[in-house]
N, C-alpha and C. Protein backbone atom coordinates (compact mmCIF):
# COMPACT_ATOMS: atom_id res chain seq x y z
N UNK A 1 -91.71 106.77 66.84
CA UNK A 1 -91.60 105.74 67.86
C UNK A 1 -91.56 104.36 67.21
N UNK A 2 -91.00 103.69 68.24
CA UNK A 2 -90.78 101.85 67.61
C UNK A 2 -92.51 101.72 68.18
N UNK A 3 -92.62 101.03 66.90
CA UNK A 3 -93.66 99.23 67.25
C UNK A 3 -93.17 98.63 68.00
N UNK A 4 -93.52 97.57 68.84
CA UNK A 4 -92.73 96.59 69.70
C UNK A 4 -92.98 95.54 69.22
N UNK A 5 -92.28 94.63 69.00
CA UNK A 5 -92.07 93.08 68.56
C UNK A 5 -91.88 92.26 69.24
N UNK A 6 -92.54 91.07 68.77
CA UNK A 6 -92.39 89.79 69.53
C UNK A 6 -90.70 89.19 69.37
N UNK A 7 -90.25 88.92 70.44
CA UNK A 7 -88.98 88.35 70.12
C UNK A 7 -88.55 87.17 69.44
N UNK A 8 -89.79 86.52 69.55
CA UNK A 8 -89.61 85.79 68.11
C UNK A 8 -89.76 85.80 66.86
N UNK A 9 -90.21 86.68 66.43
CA UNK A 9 -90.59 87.20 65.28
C UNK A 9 -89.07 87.98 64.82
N UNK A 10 -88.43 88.73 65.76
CA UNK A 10 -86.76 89.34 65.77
C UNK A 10 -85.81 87.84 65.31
N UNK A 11 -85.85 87.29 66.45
CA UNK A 11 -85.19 85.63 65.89
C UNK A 11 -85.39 85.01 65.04
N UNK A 12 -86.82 84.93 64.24
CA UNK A 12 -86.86 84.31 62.92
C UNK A 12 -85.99 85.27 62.19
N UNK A 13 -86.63 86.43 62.05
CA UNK A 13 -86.08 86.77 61.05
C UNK A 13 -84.24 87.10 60.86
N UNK A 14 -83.46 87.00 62.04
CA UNK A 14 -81.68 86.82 62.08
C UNK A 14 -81.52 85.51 61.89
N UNK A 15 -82.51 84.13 62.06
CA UNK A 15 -81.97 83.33 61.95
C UNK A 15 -81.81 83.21 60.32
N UNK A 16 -83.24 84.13 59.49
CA UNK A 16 -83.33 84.44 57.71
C UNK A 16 -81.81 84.72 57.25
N UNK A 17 -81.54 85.68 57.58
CA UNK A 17 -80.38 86.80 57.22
C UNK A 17 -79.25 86.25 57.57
N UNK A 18 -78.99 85.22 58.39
CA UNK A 18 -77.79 84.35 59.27
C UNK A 18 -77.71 83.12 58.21
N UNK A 19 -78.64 82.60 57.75
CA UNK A 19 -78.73 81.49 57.47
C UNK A 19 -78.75 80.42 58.02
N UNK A 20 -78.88 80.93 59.84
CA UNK A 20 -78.79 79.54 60.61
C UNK A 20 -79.66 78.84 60.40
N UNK A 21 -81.21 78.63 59.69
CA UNK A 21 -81.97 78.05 59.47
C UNK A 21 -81.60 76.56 58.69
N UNK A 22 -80.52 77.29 57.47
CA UNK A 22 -80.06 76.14 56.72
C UNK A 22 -78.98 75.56 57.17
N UNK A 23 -78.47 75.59 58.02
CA UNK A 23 -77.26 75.21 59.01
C UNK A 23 -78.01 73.80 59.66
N UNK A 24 -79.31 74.14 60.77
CA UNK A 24 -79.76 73.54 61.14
C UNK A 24 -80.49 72.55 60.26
N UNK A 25 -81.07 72.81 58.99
CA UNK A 25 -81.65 71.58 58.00
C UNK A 25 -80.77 71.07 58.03
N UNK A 26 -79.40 71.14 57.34
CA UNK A 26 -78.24 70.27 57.05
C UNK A 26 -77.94 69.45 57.87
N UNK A 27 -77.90 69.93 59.24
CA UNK A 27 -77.37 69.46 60.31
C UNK A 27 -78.81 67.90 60.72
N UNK A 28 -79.70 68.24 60.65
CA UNK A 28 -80.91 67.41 60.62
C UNK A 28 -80.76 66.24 59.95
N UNK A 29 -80.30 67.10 58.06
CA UNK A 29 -80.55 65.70 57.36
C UNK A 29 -78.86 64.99 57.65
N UNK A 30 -78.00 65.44 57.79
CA UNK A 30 -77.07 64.46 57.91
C UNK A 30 -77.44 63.67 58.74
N UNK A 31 -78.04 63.75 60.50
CA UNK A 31 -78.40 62.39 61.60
C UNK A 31 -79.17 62.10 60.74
N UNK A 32 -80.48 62.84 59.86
CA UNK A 32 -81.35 61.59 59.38
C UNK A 32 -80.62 60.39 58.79
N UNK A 33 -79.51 61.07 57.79
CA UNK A 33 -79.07 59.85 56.77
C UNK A 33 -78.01 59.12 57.33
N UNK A 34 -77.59 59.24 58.39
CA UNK A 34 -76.55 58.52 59.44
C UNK A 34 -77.70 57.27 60.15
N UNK A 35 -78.77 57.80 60.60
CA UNK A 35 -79.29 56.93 61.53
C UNK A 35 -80.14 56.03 59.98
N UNK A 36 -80.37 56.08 59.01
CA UNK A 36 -80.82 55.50 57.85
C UNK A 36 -80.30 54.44 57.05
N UNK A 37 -79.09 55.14 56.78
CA UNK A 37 -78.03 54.06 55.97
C UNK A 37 -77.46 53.20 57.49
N UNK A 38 -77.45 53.62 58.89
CA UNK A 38 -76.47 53.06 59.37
C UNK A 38 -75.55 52.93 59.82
N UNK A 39 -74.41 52.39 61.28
CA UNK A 39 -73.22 52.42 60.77
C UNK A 39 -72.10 52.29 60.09
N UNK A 40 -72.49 50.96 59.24
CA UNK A 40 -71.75 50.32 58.46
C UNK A 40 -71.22 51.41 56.76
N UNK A 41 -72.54 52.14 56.80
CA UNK A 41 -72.75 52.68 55.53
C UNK A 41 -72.24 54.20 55.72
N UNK A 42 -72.83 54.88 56.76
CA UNK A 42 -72.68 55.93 57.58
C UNK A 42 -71.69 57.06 57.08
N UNK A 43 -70.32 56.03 57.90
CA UNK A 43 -68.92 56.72 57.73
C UNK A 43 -68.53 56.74 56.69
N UNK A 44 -68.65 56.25 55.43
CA UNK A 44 -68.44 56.09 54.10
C UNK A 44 -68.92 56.72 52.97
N UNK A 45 -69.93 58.14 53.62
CA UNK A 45 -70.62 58.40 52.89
C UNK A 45 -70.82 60.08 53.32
N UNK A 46 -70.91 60.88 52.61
CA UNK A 46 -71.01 62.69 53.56
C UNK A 46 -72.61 62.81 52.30
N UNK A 47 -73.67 63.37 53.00
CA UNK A 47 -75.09 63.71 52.56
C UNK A 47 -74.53 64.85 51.96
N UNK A 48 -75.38 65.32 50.57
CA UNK A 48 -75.18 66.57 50.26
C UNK A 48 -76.71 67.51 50.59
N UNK A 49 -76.94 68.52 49.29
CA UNK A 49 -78.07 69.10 49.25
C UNK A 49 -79.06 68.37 48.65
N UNK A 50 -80.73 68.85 48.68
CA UNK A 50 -81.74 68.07 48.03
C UNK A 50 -82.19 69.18 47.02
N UNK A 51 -81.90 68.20 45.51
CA UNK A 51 -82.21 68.97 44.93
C UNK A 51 -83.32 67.79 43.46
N UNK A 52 -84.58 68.87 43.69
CA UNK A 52 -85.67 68.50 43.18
C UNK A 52 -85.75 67.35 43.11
N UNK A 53 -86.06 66.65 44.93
CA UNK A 53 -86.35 65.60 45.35
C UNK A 53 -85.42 64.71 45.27
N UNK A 54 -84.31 65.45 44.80
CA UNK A 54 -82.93 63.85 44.55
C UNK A 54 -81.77 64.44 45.68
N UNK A 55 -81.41 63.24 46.80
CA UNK A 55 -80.72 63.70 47.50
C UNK A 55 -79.33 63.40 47.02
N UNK A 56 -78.21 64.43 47.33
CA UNK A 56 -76.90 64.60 46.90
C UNK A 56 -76.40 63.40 47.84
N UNK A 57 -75.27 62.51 47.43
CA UNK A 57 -74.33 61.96 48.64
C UNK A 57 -73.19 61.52 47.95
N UNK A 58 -72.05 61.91 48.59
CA UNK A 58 -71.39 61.75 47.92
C UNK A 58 -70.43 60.54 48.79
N UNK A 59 -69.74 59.53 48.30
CA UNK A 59 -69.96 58.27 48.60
C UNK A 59 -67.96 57.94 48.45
N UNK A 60 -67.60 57.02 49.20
CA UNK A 60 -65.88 56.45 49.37
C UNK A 60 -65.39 56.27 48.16
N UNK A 61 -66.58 55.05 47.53
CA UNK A 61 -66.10 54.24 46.35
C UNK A 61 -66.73 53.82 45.84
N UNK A 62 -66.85 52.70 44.79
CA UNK A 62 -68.14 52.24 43.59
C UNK A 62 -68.98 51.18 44.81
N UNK A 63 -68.03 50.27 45.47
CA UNK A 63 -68.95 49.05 46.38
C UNK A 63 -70.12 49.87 47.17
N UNK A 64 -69.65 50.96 47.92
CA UNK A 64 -70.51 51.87 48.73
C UNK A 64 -71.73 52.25 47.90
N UNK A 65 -71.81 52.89 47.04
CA UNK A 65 -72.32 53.27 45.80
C UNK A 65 -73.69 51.88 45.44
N UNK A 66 -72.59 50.53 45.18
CA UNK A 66 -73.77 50.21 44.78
C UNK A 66 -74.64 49.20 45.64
N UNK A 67 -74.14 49.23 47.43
CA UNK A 67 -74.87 48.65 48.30
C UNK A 67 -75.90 49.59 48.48
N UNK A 68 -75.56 51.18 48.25
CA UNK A 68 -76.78 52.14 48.36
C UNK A 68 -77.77 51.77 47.40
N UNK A 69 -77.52 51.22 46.36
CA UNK A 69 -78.44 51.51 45.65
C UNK A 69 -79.43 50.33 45.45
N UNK A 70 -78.52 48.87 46.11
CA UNK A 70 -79.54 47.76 46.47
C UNK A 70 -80.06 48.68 47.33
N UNK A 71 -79.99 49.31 48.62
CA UNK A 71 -80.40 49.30 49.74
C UNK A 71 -81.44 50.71 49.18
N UNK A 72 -81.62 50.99 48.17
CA UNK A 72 -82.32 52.34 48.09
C UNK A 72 -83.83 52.64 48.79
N UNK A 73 -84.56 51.74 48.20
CA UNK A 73 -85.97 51.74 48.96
C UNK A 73 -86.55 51.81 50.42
N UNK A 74 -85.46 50.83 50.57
CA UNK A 74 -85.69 50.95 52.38
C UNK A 74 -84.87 52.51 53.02
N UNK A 75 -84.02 52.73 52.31
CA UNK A 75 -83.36 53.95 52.80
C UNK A 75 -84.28 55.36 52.56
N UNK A 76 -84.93 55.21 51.42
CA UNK A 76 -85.87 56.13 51.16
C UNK A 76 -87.28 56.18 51.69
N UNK A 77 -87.94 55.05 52.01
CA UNK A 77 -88.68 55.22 53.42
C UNK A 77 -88.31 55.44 54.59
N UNK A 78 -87.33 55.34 54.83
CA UNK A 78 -87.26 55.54 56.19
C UNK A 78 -86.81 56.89 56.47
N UNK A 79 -86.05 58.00 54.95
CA UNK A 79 -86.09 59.00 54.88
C UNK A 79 -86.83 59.67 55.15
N UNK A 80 -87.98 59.39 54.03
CA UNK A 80 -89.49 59.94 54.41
C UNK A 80 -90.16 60.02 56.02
N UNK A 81 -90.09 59.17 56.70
CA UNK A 81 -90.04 59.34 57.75
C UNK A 81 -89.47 59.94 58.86
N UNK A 82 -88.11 60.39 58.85
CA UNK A 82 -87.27 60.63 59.40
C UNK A 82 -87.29 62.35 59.36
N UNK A 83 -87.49 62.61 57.70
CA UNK A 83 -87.38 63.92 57.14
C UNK A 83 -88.69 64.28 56.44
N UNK A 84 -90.01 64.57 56.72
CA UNK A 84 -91.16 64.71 55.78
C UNK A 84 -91.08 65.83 55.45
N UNK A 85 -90.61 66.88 55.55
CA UNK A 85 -90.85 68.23 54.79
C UNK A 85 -89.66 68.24 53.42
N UNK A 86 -89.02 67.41 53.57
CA UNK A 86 -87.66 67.25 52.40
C UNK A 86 -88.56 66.38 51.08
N UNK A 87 -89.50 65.58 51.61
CA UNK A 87 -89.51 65.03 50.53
C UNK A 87 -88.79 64.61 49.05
N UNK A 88 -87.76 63.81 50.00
CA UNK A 88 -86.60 63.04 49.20
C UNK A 88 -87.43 61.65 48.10
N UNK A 89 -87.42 61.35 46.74
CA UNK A 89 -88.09 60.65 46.14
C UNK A 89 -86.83 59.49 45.54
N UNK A 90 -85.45 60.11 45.60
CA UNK A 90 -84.18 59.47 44.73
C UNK A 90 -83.14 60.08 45.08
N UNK A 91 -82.34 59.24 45.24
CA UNK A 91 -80.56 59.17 45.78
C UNK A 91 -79.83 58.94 44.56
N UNK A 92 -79.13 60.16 44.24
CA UNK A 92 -77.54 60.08 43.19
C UNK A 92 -76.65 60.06 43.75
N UNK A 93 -75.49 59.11 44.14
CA UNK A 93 -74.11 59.09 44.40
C UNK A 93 -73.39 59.37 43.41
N UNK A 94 -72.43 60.23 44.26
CA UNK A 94 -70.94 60.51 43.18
C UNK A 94 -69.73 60.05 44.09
N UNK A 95 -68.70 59.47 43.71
CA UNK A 95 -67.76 58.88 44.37
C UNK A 95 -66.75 60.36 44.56
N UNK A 96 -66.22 60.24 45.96
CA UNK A 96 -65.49 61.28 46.12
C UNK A 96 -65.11 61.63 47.73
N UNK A 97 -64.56 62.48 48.45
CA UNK A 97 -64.11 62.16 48.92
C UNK A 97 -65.21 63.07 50.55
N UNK A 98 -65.29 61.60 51.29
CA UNK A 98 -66.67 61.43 52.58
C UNK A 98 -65.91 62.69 53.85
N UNK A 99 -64.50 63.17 53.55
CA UNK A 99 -64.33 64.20 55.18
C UNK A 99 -63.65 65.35 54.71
């Protein structure tokens, strides 16, 4: 005979095996880093993955690039805020192409 399960406990674990879990992070940190950088900055820019605390973004052109990187501090608090389980510490841009 079956055990019976909580149906959420069924849904975590397809959302494991689906990967919709990481669908939905992604989907998270891109509004985070949209509503962060801005509009101005926003469209000019596609978020990548976080990897060991350095977030990916990959950026239009060098000007974009290096208003991010005046603008880093404030962008990275307000990360932290926005996103606390990511614990983002540093932003690398690579120029390339934002769609």
């Amino acid at each position: 005979m079956f055990d019976p399960r909580k149906l959420a406990d069924i849904l975590t674990e397809l959302h494991a095996r689906r990967g919709y879990a990481r669908v939905r992070t992604e989907e998270s940190a891109e509004e985070a880093w949209r509503e962060a950088v801005g509009e101005k900055l926003g469209p000019q820019t596609r978020v990548g993955p976080v990897k060991r605390g350095t977030l990916e973004v990959t950026v239009a052109n060098s000007m974009v690039a290096q208003e991010l990187q005046f603008q880093k501090q404030q962008i990275l608090a307000r990360l932290a805020d926005l996103l606390p389980d990511e614990k983002i510490r540093d932003i690398r841009c690579k120029i390339g192409s934002v769609r």
